[in-house]
PDB file of N, CA and C in Angstrom:
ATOM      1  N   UNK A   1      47.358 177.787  -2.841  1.00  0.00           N
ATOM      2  CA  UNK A   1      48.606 177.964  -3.536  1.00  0.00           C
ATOM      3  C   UNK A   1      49.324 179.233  -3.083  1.00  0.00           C
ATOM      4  N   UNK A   2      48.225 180.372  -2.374  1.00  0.00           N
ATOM      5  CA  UNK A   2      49.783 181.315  -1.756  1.00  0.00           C
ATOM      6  C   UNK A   2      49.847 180.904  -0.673  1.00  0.00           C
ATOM      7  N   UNK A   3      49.565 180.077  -0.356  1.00  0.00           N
ATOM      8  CA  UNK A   3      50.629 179.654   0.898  1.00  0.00           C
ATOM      9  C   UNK A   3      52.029 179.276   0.622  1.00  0.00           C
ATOM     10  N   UNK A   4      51.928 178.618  -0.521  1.00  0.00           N
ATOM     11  CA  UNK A   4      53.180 177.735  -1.410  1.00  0.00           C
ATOM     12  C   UNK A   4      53.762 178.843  -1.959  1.00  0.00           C
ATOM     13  N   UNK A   5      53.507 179.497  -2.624  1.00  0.00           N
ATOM     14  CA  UNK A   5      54.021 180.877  -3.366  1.00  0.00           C
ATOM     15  C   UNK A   5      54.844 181.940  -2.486  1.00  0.00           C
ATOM     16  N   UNK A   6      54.294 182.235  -1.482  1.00  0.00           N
ATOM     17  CA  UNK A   6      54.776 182.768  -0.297  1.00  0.00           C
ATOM     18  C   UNK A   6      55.770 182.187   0.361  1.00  0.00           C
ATOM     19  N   UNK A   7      56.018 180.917   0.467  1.00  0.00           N
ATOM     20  CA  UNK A   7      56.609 180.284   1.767  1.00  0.00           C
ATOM     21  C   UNK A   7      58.260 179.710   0.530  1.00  0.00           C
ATOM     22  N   UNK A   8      57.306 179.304  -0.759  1.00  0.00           N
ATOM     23  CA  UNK A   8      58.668 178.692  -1.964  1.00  0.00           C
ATOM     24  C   UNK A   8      59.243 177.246  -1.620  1.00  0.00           C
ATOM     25  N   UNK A   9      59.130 177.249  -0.577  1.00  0.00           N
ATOM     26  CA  UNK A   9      59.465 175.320  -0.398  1.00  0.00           C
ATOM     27  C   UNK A   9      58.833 174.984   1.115  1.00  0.00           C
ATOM     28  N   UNK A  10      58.135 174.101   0.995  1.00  0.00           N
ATOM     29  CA  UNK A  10      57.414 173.145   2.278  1.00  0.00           C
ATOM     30  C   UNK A  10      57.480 172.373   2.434  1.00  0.00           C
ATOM     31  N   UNK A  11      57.782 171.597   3.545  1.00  0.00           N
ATOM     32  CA  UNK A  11      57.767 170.038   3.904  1.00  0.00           C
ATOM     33  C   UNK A  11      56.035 169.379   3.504  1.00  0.00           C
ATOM     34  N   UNK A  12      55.305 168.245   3.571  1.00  0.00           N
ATOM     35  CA  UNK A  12      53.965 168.184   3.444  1.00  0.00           C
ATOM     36  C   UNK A  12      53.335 168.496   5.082  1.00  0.00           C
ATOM     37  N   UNK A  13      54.188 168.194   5.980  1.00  0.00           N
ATOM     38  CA  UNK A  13      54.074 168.715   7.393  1.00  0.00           C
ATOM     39  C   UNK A  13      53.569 170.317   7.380  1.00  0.00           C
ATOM     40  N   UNK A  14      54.265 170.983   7.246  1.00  0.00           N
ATOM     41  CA  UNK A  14      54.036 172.216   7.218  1.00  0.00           C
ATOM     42  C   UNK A  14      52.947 172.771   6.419  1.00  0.00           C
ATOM     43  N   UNK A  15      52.731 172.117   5.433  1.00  0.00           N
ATOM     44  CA  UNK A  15      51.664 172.689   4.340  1.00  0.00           C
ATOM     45  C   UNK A  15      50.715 171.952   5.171  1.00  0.00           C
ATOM     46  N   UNK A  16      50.522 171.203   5.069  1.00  0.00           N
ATOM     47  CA  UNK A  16      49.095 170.951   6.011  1.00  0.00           C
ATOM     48  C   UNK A  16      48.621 171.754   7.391  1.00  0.00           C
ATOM     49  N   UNK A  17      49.512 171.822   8.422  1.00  0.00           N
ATOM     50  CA  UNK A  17      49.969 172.954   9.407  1.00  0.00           C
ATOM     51  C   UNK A  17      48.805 174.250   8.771  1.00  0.00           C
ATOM     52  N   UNK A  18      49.473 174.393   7.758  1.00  0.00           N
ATOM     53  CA  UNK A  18      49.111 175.943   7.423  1.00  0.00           C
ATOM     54  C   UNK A  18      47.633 175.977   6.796  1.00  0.00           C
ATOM     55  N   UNK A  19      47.451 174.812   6.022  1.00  0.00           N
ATOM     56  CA  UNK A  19      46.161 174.269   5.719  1.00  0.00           C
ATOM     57  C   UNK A  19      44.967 174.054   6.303  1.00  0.00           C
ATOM     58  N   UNK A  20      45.732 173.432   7.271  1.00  0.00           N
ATOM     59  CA  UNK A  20      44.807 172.601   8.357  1.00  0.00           C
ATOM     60  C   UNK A  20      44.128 171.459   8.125  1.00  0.00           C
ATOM     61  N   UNK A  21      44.589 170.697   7.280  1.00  0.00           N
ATOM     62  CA  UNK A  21      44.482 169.137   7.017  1.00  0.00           C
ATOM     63  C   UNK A  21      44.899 168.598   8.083  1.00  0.00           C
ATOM     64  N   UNK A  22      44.417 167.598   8.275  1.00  0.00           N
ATOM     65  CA  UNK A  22      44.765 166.239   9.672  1.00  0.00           C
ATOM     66  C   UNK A  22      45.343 165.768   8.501  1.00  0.00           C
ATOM     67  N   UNK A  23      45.155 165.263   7.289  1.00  0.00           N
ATOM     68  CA  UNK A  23      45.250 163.454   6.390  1.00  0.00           C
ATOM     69  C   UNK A  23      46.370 164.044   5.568  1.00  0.00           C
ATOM     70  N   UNK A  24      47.455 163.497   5.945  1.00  0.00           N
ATOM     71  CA  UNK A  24      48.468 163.622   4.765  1.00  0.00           C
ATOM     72  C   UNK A  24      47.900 162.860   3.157  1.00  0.00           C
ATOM     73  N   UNK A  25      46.953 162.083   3.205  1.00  0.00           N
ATOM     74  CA  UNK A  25      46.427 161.052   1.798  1.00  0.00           C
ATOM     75  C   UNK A  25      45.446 162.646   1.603  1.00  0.00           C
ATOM     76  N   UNK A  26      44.987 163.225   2.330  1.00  0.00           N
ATOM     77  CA  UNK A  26      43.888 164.616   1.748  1.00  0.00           C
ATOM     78  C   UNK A  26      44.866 165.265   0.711  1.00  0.00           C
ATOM     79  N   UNK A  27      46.040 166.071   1.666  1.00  0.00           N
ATOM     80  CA  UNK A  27      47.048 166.854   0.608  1.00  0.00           C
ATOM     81  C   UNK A  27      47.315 166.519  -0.562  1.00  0.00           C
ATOM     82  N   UNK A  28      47.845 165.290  -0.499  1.00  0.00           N
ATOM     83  CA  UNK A  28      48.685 164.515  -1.545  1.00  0.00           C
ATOM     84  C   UNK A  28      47.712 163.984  -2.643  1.00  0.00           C
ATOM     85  N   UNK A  29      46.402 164.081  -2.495  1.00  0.00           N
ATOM     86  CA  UNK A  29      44.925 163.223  -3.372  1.00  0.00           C
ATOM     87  C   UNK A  29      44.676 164.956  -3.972  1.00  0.00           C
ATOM     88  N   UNK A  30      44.762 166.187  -2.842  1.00  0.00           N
ATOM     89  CA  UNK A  30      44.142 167.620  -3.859  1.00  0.00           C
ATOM     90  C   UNK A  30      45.882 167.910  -4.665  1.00  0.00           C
ATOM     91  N   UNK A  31      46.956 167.558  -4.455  1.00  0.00           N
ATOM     92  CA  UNK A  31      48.006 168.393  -4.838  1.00  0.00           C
ATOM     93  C   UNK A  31      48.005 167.147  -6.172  1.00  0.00           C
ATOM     94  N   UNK A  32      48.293 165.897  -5.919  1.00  0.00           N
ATOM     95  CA  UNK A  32      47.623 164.844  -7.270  1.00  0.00           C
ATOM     96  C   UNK A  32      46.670 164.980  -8.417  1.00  0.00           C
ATOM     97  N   UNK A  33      45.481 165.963  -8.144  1.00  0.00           N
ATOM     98  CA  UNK A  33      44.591 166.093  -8.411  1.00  0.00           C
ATOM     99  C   UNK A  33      44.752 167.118  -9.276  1.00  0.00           C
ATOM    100  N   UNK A  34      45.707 167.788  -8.973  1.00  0.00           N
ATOM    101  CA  UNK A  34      45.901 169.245  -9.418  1.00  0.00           C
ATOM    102  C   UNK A  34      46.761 169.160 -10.653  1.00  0.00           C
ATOM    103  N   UNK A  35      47.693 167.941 -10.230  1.00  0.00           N
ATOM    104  CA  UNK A  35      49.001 167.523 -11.244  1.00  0.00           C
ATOM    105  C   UNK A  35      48.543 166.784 -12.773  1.00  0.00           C
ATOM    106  N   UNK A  36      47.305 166.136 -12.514  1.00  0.00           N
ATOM    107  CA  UNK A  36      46.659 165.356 -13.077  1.00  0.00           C
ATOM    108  C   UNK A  36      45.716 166.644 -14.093  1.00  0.00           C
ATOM    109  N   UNK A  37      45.326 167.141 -13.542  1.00  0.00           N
ATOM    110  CA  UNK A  37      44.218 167.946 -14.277  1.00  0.00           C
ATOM    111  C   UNK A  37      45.246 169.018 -14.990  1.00  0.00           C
ATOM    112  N   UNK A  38      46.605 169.589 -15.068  1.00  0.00           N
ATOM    113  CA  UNK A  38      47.172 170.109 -15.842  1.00  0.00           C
ATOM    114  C   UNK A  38      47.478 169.464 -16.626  1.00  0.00           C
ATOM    115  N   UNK A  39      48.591 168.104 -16.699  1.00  0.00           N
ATOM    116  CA  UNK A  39      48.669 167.552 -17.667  1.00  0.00           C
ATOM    117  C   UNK A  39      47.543 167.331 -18.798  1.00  0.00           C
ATOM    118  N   UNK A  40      46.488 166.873 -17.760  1.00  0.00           N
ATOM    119  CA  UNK A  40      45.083 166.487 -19.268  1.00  0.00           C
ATOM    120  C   UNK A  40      45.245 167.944 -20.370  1.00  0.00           C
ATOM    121  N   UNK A  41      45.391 169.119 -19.526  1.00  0.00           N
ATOM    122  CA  UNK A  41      44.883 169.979 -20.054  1.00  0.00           C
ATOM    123  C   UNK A  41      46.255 170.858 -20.708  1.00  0.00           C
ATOM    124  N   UNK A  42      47.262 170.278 -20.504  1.00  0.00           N
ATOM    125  CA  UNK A  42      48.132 170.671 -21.016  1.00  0.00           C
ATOM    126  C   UNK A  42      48.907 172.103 -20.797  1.00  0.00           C
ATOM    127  N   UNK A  43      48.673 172.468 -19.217  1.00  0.00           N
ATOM    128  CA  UNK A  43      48.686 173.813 -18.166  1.00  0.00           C
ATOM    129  C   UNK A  43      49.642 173.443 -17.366  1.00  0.00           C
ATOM    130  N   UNK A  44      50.927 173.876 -17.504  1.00  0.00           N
ATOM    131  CA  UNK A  44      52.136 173.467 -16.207  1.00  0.00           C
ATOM    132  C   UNK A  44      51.153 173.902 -15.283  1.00  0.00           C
ATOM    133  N   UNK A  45      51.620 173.181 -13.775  1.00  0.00           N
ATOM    134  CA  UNK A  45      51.337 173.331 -12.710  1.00  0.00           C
ATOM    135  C   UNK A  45      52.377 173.678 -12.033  1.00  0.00           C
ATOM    136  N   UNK A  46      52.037 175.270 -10.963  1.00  0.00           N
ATOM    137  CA  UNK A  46      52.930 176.028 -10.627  1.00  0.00           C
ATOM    138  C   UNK A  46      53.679 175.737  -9.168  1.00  0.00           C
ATOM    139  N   UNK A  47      53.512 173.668  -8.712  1.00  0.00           N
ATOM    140  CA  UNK A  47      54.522 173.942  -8.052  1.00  0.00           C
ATOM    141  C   UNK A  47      54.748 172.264  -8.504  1.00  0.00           C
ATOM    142  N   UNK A  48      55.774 171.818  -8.089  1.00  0.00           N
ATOM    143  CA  UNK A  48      56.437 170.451  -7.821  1.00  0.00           C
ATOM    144  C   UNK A  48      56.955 169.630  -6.929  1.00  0.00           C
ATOM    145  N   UNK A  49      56.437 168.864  -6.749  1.00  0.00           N
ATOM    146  CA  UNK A  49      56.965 167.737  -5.297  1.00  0.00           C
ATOM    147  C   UNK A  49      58.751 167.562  -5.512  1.00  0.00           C
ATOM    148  N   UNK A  50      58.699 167.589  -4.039  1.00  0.00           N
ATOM    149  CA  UNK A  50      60.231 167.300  -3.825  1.00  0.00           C
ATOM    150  C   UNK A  50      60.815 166.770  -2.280  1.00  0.00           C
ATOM    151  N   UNK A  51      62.064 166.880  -2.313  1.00  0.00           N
ATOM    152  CA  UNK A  51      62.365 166.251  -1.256  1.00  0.00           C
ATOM    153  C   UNK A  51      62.979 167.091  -0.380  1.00  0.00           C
ATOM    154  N   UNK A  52      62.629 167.419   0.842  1.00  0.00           N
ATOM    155  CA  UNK A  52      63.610 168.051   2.472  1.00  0.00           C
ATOM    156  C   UNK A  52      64.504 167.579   2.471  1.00  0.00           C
ATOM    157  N   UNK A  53      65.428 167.460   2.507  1.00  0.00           N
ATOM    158  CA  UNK A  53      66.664 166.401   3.244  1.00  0.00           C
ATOM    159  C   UNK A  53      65.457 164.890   3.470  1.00  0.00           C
ATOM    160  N   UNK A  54      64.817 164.163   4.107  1.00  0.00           N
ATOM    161  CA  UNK A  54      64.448 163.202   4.142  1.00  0.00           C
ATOM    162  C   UNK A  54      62.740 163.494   4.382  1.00  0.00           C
ATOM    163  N   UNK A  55      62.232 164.328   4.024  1.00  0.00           N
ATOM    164  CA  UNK A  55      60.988 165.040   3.934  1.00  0.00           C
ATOM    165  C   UNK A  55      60.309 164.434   2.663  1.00  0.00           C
ATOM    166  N   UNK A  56      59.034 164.146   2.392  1.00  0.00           N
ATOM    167  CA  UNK A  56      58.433 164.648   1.521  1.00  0.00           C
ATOM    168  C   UNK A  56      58.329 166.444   1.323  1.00  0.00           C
ATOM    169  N   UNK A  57      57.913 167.219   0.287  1.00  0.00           N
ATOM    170  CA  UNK A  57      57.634 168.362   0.099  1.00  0.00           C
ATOM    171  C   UNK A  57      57.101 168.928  -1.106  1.00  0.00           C
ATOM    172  N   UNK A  58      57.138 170.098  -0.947  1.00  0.00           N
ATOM    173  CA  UNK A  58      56.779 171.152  -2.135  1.00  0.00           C
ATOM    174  C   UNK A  58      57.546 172.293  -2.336  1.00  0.00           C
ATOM    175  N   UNK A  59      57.646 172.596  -3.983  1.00  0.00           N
ATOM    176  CA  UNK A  59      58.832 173.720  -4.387  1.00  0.00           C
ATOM    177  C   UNK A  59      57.960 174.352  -5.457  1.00  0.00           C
ATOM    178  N   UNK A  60      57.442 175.865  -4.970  1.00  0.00           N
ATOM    179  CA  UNK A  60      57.207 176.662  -5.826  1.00  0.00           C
ATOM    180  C   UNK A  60      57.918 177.005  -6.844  1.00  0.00           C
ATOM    181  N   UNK A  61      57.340 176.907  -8.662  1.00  0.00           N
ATOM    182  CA  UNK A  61      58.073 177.029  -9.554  1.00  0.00           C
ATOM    183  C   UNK A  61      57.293 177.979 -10.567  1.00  0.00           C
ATOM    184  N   UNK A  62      56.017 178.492  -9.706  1.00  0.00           N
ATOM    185  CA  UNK A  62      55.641 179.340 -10.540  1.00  0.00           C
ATOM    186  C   UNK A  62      55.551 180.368 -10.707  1.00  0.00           C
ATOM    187  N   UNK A  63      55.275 181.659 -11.314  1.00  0.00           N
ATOM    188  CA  UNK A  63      55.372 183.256 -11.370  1.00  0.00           C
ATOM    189  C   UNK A  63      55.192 183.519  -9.638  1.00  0.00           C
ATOM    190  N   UNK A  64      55.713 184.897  -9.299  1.00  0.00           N
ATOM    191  CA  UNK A  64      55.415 185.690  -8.059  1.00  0.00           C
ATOM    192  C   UNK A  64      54.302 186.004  -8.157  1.00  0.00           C
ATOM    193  N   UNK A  65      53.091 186.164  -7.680  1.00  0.00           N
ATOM    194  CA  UNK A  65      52.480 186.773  -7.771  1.00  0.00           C
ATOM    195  C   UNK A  65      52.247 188.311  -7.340  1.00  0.00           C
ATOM    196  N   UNK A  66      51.443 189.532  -8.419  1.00  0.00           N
ATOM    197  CA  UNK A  66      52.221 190.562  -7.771  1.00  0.00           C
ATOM    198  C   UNK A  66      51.167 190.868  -6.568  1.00  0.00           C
ATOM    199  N   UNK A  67      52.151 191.882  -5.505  1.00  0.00           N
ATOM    200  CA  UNK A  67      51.160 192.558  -3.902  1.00  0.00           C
ATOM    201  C   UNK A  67      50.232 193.523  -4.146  1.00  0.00           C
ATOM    202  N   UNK A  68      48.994 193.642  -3.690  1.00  0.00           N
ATOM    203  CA  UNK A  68      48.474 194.460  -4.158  1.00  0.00           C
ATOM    204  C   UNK A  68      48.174 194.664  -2.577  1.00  0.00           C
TER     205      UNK A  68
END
């Protein structure tokens, strides 16, 4: 997630890139996974899928974290 925090919007291209996932179904099954397990628990999750211009992606929506 600081990759996402850092960067504030990613294509799923790029986040994997930076990841180093081959499987776009890997990303999308841990970032699913993640979406899923806040709701149960009733914990926004600090980013949200979205769209590039014709991209899948991701848009950081949660606190900065501070630099230490």
């Amino acid at each position: 997630m600081i990759y996402l925090e850092q960067a504030e919007l990613t294509t799923v291209r790029e986040a994997m890139d930076a990841l180093e996932i081959e499987d776009a179904k890997a990303l999308g099954g841990l970032t699913g996974s993640i979406n899923r397990w806040g709701r149960a628990a009733g914990i926004p999750v600090p980013f949200e899928n979205t769209r590039i211009g014709t991209e899948r992606g991701y848009r950081w929506v949660g606190h900065a974290l501070e630099e230490t």
